[in-house]
PDB file of N, CA and C in Angstrom:
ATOM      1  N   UNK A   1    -148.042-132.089-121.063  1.00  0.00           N
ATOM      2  CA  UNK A   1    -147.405-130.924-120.532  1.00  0.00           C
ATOM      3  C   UNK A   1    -148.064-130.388-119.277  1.00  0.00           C
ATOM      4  N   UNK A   2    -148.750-130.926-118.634  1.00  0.00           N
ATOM      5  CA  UNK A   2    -149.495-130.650-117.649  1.00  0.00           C
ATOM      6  C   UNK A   2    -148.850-131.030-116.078  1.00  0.00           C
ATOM      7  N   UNK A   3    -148.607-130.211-115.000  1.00  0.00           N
ATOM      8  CA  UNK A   3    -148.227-131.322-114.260  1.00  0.00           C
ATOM      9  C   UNK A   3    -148.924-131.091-112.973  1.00  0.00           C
ATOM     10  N   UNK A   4    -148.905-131.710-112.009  1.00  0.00           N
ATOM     11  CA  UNK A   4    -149.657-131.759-111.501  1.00  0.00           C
ATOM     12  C   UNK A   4    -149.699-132.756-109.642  1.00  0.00           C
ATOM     13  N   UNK A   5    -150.136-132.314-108.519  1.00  0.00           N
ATOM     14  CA  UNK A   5    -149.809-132.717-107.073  1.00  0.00           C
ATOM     15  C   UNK A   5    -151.381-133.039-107.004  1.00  0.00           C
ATOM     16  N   UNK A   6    -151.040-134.317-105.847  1.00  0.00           N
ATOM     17  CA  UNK A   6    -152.209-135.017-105.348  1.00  0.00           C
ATOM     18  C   UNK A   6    -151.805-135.285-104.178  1.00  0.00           C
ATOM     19  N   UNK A   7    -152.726-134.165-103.293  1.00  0.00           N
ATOM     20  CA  UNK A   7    -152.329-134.153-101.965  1.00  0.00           C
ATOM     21  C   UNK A   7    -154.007-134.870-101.097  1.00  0.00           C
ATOM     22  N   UNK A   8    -153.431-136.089-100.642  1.00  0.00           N
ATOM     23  CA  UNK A   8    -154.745-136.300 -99.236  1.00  0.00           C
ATOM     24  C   UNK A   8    -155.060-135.208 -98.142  1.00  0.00           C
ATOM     25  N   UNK A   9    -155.984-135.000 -97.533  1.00  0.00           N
ATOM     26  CA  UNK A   9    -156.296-134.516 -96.878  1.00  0.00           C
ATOM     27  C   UNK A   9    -156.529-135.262 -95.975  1.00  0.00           C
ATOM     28  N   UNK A  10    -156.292-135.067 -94.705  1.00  0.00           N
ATOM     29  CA  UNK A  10    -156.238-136.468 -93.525  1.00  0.00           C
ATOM     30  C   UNK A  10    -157.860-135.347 -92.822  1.00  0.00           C
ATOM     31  N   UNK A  11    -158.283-136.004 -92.566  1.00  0.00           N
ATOM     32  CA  UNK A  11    -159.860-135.278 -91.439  1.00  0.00           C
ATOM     33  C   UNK A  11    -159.995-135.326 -89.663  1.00  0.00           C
ATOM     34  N   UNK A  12    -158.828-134.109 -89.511  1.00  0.00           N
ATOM     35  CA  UNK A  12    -158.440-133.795 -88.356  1.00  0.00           C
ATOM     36  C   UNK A  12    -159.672-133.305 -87.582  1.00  0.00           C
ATOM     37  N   UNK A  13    -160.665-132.512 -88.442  1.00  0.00           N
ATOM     38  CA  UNK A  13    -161.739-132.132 -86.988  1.00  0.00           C
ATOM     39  C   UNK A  13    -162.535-133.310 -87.006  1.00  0.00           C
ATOM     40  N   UNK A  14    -163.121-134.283 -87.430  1.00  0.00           N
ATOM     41  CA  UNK A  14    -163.786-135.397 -86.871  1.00  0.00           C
ATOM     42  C   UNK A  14    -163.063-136.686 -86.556  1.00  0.00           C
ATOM     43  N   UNK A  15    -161.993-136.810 -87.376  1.00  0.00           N
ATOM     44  CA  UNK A  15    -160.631-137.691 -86.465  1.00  0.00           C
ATOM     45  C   UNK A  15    -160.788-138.000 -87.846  1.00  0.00           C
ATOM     46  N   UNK A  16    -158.826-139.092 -87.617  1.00  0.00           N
ATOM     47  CA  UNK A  16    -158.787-139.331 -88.999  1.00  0.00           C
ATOM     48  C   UNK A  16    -158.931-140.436 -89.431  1.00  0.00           C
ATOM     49  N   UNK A  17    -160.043-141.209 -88.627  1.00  0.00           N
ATOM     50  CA  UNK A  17    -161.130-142.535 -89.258  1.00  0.00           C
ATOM     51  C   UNK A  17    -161.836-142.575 -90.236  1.00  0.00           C
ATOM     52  N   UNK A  18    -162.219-141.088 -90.610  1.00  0.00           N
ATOM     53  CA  UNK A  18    -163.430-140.188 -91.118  1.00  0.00           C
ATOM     54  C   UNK A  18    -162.587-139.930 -92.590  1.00  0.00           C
ATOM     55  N   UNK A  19    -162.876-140.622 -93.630  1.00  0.00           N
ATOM     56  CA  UNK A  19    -162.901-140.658 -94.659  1.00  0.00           C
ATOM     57  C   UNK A  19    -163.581-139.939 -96.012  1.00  0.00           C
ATOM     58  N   UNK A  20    -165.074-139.706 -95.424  1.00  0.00           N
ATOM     59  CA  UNK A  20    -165.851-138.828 -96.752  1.00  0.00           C
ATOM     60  C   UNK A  20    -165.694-137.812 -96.875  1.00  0.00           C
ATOM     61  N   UNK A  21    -165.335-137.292 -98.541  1.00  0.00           N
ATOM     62  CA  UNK A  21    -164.934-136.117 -99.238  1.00  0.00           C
ATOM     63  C   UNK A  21    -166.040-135.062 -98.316  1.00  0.00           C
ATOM     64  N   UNK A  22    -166.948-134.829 -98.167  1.00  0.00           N
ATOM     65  CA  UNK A  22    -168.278-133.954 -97.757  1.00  0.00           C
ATOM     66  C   UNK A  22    -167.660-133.802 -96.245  1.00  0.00           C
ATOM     67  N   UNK A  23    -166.932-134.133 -95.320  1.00  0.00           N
ATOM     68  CA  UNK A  23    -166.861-134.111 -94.317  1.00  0.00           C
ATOM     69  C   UNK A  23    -165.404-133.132 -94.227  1.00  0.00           C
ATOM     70  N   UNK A  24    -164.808-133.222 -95.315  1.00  0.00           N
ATOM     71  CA  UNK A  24    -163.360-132.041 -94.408  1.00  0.00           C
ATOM     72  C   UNK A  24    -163.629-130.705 -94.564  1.00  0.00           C
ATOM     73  N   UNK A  25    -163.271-129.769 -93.780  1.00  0.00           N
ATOM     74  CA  UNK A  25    -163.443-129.064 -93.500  1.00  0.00           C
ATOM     75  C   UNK A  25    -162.189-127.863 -94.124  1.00  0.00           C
ATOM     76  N   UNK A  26    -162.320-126.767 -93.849  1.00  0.00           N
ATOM     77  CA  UNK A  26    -161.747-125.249 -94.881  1.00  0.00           C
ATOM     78  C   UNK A  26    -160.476-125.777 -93.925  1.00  0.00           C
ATOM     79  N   UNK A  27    -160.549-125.639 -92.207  1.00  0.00           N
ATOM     80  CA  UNK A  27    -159.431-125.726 -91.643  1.00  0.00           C
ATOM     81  C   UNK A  27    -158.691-127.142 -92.080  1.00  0.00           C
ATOM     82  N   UNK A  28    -159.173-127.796 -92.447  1.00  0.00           N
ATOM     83  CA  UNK A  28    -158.552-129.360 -92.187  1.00  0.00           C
ATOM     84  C   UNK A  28    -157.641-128.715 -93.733  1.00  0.00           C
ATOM     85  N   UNK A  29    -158.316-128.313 -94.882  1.00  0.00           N
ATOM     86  CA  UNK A  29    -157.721-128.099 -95.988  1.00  0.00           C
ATOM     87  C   UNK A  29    -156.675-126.979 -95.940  1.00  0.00           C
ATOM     88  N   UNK A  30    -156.794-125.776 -95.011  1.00  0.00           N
ATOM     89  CA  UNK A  30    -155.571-124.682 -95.188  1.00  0.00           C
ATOM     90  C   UNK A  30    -154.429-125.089 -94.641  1.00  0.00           C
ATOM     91  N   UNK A  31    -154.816-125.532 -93.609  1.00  0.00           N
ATOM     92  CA  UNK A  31    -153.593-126.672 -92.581  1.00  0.00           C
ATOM     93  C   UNK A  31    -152.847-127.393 -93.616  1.00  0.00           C
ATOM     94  N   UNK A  32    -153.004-128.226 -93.774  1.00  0.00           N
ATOM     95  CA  UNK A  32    -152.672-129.437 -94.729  1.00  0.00           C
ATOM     96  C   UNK A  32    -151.722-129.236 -96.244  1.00  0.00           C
ATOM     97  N   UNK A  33    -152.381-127.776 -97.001  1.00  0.00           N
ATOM     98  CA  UNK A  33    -151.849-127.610 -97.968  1.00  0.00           C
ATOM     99  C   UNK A  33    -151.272-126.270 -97.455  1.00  0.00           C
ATOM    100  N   UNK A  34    -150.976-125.609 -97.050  1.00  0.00           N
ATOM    101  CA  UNK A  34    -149.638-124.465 -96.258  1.00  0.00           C
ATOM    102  C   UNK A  34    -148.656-124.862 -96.538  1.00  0.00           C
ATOM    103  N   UNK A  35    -148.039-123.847 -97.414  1.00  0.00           N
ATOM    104  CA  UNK A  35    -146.384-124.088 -97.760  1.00  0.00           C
ATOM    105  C   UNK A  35    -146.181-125.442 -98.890  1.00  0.00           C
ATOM    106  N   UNK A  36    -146.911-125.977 -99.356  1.00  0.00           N
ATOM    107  CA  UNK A  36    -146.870-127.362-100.485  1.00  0.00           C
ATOM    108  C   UNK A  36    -146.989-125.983-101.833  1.00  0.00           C
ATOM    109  N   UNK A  37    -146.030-126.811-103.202  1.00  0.00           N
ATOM    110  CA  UNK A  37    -146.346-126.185-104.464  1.00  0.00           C
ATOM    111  C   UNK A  37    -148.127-126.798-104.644  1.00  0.00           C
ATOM    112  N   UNK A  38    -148.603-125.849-104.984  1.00  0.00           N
ATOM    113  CA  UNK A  38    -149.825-125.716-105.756  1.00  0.00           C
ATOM    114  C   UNK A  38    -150.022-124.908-106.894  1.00  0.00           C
ATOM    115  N   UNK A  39    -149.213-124.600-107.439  1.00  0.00           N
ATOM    116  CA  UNK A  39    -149.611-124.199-108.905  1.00  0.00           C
ATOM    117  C   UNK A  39    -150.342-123.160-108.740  1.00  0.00           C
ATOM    118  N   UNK A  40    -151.128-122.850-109.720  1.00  0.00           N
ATOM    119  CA  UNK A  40    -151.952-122.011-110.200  1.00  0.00           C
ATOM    120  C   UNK A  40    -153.337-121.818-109.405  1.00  0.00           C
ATOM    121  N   UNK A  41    -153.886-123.320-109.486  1.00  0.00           N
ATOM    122  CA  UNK A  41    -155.394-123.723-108.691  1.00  0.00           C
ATOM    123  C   UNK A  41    -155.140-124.693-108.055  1.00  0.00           C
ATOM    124  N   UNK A  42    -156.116-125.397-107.254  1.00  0.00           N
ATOM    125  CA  UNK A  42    -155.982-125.869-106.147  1.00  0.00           C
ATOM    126  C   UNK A  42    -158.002-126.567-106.754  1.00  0.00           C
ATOM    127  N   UNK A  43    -158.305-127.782-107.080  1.00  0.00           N
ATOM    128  CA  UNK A  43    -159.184-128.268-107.871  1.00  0.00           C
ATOM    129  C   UNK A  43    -159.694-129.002-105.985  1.00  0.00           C
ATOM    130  N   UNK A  44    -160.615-129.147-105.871  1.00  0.00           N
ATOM    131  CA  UNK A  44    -161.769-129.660-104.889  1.00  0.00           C
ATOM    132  C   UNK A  44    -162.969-130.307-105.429  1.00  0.00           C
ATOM    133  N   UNK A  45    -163.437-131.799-104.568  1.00  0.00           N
ATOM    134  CA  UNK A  45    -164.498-132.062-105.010  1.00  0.00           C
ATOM    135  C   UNK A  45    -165.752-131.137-104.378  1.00  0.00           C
ATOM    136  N   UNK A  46    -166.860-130.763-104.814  1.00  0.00           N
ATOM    137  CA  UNK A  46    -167.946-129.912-104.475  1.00  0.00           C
ATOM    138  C   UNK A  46    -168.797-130.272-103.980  1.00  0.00           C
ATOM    139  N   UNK A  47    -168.242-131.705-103.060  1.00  0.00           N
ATOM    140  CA  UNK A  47    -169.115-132.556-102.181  1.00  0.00           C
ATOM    141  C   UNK A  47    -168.269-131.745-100.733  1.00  0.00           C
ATOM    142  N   UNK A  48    -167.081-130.856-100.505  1.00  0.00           N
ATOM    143  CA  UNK A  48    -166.645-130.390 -99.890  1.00  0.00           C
ATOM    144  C   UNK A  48    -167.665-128.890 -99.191  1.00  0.00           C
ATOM    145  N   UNK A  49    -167.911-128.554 -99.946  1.00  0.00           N
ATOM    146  CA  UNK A  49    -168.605-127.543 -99.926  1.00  0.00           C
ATOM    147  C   UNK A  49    -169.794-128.151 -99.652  1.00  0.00           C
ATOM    148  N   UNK A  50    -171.121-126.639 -98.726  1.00  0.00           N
ATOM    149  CA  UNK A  50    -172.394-126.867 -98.460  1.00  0.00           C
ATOM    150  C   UNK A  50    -173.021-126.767 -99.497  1.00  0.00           C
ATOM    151  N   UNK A  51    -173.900-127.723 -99.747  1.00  0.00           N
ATOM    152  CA  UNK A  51    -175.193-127.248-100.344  1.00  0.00           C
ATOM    153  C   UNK A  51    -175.421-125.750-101.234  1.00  0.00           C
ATOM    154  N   UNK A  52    -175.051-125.264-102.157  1.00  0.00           N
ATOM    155  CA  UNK A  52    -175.788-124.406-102.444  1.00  0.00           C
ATOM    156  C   UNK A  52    -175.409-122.568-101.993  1.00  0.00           C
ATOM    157  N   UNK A  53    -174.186-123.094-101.034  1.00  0.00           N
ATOM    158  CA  UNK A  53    -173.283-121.996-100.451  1.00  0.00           C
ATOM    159  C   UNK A  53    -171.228-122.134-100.763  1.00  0.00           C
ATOM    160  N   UNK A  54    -171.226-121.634-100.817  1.00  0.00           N
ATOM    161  CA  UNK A  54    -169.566-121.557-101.187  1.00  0.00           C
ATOM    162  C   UNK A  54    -168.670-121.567 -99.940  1.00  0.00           C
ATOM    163  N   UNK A  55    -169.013-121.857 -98.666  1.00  0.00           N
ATOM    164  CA  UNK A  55    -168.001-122.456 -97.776  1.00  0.00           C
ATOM    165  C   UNK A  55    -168.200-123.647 -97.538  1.00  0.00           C
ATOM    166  N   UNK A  56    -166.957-124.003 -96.120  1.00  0.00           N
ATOM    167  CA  UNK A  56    -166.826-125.591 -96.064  1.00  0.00           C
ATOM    168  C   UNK A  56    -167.783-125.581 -94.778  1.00  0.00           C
ATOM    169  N   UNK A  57    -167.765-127.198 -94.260  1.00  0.00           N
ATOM    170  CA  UNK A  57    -168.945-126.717 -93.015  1.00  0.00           C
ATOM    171  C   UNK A  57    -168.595-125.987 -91.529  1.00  0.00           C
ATOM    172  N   UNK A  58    -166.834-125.867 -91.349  1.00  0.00           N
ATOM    173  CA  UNK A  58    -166.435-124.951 -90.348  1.00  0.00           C
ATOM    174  C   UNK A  58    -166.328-123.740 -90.836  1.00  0.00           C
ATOM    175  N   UNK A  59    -167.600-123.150 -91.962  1.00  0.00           N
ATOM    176  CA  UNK A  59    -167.959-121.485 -92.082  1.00  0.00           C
ATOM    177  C   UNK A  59    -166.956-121.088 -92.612  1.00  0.00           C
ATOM    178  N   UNK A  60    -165.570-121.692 -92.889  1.00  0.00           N
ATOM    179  CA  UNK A  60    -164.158-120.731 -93.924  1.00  0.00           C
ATOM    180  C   UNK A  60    -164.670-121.084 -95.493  1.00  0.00           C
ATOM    181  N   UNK A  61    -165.272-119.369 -95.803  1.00  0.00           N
ATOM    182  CA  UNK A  61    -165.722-119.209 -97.352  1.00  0.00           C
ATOM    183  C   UNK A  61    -164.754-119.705 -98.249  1.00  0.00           C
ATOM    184  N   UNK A  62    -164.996-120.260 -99.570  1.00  0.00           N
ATOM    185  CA  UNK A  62    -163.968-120.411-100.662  1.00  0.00           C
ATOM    186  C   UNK A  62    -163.257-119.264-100.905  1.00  0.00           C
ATOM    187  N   UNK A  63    -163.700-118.347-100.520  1.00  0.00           N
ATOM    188  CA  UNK A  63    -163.392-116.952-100.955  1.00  0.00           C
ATOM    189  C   UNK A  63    -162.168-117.071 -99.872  1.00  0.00           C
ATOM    190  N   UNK A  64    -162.458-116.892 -98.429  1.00  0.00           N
ATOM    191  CA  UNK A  64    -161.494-116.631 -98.068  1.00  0.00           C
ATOM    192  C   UNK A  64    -160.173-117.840 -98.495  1.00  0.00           C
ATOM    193  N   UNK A  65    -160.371-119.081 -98.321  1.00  0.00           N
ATOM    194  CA  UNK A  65    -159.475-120.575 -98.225  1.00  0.00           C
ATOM    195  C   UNK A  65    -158.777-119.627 -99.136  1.00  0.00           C
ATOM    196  N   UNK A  66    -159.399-119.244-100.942  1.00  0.00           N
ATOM    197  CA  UNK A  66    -158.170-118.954-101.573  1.00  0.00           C
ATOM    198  C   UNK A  66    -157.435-117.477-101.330  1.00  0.00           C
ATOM    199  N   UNK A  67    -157.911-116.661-100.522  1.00  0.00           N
ATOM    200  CA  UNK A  67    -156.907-115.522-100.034  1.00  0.00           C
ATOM    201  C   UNK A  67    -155.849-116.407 -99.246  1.00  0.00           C
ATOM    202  N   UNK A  68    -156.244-117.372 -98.505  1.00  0.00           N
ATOM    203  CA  UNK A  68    -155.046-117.996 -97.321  1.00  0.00           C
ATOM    204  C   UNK A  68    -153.805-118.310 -98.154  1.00  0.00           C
ATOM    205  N   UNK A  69    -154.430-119.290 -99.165  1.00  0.00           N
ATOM    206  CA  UNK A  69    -153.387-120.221-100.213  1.00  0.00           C
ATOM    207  C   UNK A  69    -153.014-119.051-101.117  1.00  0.00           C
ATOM    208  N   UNK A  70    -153.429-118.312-101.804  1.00  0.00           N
ATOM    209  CA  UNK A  70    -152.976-117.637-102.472  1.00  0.00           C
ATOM    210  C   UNK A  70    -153.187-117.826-103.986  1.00  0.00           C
ATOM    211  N   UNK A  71    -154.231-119.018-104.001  1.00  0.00           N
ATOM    212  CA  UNK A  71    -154.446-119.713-105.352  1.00  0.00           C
ATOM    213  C   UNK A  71    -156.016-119.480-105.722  1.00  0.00           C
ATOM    214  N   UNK A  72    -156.335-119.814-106.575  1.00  0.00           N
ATOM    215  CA  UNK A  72    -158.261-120.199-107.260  1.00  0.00           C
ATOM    216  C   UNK A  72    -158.061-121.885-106.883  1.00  0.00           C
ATOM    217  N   UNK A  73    -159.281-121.992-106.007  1.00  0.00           N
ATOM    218  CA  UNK A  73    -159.711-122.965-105.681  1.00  0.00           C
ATOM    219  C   UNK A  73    -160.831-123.392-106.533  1.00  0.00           C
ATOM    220  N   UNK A  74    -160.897-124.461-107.086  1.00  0.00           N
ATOM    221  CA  UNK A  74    -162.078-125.425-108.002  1.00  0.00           C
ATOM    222  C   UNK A  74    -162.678-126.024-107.761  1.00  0.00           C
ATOM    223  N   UNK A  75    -164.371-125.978-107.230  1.00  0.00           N
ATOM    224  CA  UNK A  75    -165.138-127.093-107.114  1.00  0.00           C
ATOM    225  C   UNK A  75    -165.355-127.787-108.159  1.00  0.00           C
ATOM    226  N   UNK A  76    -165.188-128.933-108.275  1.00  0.00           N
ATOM    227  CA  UNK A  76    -164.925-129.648-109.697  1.00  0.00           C
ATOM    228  C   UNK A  76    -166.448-130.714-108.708  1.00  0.00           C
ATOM    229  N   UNK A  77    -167.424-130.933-109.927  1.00  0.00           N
ATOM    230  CA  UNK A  77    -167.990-132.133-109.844  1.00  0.00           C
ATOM    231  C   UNK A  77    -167.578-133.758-109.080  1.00  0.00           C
ATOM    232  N   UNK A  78    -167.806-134.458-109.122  1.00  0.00           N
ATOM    233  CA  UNK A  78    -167.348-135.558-108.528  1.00  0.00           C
ATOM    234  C   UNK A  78    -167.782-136.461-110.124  1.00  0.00           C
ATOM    235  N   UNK A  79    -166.940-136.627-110.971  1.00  0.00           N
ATOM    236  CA  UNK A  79    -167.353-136.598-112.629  1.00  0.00           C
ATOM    237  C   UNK A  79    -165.675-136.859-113.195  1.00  0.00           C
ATOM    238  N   UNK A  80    -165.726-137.930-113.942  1.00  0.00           N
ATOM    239  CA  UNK A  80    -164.423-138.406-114.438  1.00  0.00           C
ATOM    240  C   UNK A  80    -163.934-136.968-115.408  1.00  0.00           C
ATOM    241  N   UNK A  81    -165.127-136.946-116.571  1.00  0.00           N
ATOM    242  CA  UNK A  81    -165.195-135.824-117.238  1.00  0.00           C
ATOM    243  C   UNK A  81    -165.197-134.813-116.877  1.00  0.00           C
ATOM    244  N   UNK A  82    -165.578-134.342-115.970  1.00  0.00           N
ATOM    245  CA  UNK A  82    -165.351-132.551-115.253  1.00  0.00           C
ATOM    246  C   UNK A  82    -164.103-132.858-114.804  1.00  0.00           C
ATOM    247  N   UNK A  83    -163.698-133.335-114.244  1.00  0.00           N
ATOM    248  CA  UNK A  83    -162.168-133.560-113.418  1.00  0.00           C
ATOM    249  C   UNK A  83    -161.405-133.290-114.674  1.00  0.00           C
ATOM    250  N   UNK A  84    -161.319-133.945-115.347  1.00  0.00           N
ATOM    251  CA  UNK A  84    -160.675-133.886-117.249  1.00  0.00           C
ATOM    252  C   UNK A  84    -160.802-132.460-117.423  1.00  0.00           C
ATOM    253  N   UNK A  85    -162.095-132.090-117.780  1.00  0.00           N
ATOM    254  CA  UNK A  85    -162.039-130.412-117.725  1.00  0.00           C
ATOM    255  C   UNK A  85    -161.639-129.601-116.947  1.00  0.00           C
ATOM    256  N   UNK A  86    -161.340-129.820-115.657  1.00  0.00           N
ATOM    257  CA  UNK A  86    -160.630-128.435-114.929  1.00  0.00           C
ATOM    258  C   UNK A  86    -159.403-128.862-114.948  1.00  0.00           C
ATOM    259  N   UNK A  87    -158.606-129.794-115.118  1.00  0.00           N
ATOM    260  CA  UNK A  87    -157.177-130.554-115.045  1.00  0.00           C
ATOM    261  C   UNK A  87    -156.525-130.046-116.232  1.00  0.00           C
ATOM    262  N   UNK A  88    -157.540-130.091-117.364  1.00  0.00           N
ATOM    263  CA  UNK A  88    -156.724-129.346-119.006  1.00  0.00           C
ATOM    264  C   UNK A  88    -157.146-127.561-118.763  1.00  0.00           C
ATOM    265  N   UNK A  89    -158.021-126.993-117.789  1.00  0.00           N
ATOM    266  CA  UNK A  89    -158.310-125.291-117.998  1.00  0.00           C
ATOM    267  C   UNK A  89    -159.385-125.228-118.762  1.00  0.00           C
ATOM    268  N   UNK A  90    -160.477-126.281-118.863  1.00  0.00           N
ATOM    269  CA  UNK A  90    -161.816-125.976-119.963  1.00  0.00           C
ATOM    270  C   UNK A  90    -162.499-125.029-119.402  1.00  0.00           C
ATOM    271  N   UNK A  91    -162.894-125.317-118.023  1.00  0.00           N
ATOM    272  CA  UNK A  91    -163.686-124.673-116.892  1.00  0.00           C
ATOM    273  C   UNK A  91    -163.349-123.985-115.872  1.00  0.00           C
ATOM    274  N   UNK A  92    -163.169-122.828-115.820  1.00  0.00           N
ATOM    275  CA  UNK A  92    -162.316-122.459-114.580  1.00  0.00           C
ATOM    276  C   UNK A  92    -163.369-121.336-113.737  1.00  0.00           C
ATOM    277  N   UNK A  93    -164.507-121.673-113.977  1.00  0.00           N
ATOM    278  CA  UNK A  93    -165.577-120.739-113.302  1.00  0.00           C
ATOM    279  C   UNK A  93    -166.272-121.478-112.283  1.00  0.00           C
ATOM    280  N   UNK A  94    -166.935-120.629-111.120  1.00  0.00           N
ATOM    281  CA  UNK A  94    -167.323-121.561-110.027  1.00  0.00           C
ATOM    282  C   UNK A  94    -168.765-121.812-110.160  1.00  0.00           C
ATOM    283  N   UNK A  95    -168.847-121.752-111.332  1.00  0.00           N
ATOM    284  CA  UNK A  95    -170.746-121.787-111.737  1.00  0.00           C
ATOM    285  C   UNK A  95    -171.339-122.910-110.943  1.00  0.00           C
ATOM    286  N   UNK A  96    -172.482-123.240-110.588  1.00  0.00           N
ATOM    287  CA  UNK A  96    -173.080-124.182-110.104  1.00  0.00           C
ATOM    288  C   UNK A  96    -173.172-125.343-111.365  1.00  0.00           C
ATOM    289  N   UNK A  97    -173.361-126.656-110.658  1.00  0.00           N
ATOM    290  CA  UNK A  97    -173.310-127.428-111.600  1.00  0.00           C
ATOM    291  C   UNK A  97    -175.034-127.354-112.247  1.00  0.00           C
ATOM    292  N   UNK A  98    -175.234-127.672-113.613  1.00  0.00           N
ATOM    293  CA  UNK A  98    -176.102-127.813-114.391  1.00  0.00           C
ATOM    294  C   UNK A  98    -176.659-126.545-115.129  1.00  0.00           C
ATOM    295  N   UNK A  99    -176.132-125.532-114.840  1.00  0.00           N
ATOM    296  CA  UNK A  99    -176.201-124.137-114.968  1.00  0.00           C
ATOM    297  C   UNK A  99    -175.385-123.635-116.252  1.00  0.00           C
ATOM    298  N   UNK A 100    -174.978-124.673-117.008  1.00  0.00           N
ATOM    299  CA  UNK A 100    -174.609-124.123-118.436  1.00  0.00           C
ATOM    300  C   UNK A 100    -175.142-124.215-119.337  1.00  0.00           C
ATOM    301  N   UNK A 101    -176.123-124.896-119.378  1.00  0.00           N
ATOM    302  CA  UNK A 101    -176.898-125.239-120.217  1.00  0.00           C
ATOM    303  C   UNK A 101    -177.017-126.662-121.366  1.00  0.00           C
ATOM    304  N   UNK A 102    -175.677-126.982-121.673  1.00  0.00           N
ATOM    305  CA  UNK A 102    -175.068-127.345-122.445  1.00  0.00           C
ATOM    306  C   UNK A 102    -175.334-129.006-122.158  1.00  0.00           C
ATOM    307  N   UNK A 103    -175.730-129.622-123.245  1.00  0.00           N
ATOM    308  CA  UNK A 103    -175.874-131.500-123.072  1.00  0.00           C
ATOM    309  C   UNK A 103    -174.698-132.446-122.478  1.00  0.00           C
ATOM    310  N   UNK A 104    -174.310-133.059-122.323  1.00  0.00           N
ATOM    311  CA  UNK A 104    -172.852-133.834-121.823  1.00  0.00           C
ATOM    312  C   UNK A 104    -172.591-134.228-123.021  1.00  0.00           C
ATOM    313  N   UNK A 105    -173.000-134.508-124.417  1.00  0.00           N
ATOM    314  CA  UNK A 105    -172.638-134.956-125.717  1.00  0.00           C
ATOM    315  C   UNK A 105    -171.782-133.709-126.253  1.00  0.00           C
ATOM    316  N   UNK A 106    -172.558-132.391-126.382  1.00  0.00           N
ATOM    317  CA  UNK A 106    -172.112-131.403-126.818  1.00  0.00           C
ATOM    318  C   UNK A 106    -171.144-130.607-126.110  1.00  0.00           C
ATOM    319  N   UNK A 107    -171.163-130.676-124.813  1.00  0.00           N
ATOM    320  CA  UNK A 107    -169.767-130.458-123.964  1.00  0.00           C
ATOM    321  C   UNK A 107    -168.492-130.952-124.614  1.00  0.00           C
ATOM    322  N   UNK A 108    -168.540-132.087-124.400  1.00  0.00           N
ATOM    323  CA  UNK A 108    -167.544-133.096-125.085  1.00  0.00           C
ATOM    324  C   UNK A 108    -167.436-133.304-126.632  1.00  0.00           C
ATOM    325  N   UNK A 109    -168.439-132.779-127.253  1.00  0.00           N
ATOM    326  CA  UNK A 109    -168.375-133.351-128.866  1.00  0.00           C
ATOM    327  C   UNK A 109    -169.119-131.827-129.533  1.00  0.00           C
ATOM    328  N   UNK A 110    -168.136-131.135-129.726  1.00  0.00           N
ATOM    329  CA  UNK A 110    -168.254-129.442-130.102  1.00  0.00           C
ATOM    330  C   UNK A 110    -168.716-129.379-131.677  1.00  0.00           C
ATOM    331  N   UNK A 111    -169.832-129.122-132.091  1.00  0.00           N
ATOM    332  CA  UNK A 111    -170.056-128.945-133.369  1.00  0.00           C
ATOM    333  C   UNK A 111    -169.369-128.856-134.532  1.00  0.00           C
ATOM    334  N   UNK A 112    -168.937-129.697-135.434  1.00  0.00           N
ATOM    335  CA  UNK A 112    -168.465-129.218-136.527  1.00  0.00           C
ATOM    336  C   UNK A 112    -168.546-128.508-137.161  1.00  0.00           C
ATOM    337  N   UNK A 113    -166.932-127.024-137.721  1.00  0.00           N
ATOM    338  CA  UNK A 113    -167.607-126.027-139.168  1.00  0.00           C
ATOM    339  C   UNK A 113    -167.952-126.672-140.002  1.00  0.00           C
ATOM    340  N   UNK A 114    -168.917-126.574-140.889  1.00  0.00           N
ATOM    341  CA  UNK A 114    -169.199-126.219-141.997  1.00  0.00           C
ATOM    342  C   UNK A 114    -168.429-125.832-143.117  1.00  0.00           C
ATOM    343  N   UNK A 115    -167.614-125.716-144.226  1.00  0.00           N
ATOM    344  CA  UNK A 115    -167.023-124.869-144.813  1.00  0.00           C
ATOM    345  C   UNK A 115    -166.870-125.670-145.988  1.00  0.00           C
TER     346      UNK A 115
END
């Protein structure tokens, strides 16, 4: 019941030879997805983003990208399994990665009740 758009992003400020996720930029992304259905969120790998800061590297904050679109934007891991989790709504917080505490067994494999 899920559905769901997979839009490329072509990498207009360094030309569009330029292939790596880490290299597009906030403009290359507001451009690109303007006026397309996007649903609810709008999921990103977090190789997009700097280091340790929440914009892209032409300085447009996540904050602002999702005032433009009008959506919650997702840095999702670069992770088969995190992708799985923000695609079903497990995770919808922009926490830094490793910052939950939680094992990758027990993420995925939730304690059994008791009863």
């Amino acid at each position: 019941g899920i559905t769901y758009h997979i839009y490329p992003i072509k990498n207009s400020f360094y030309g569009g030879g330029v292939t790596v996720t880490g290299l597009i930029t906030g403009t290359d992304l507001l451009t690109q997805l303007k006026g397309k259905p996007l649903g609810r969120r709008v999921l990103i790998s977090t190789d997009m983003l700097r280091r340790e800061e929440r914009d892209f590297l032409d300085s447009i904050s996540l904050e602002e990208a999702e005032k433009t679109l009008g959506v919650s934007i997702i840095p999702v891991i670069s992770d088969g399994g995190e992708l799985c989790d923000a695609m079903l709504g497990a995770d919808e917080s922009h926490a830094a990665p490793g910052l939950s505490g939680e094992t990758e067994f027990n993420k995925y494999n939730p304690p059994r009740k008791r009863g």
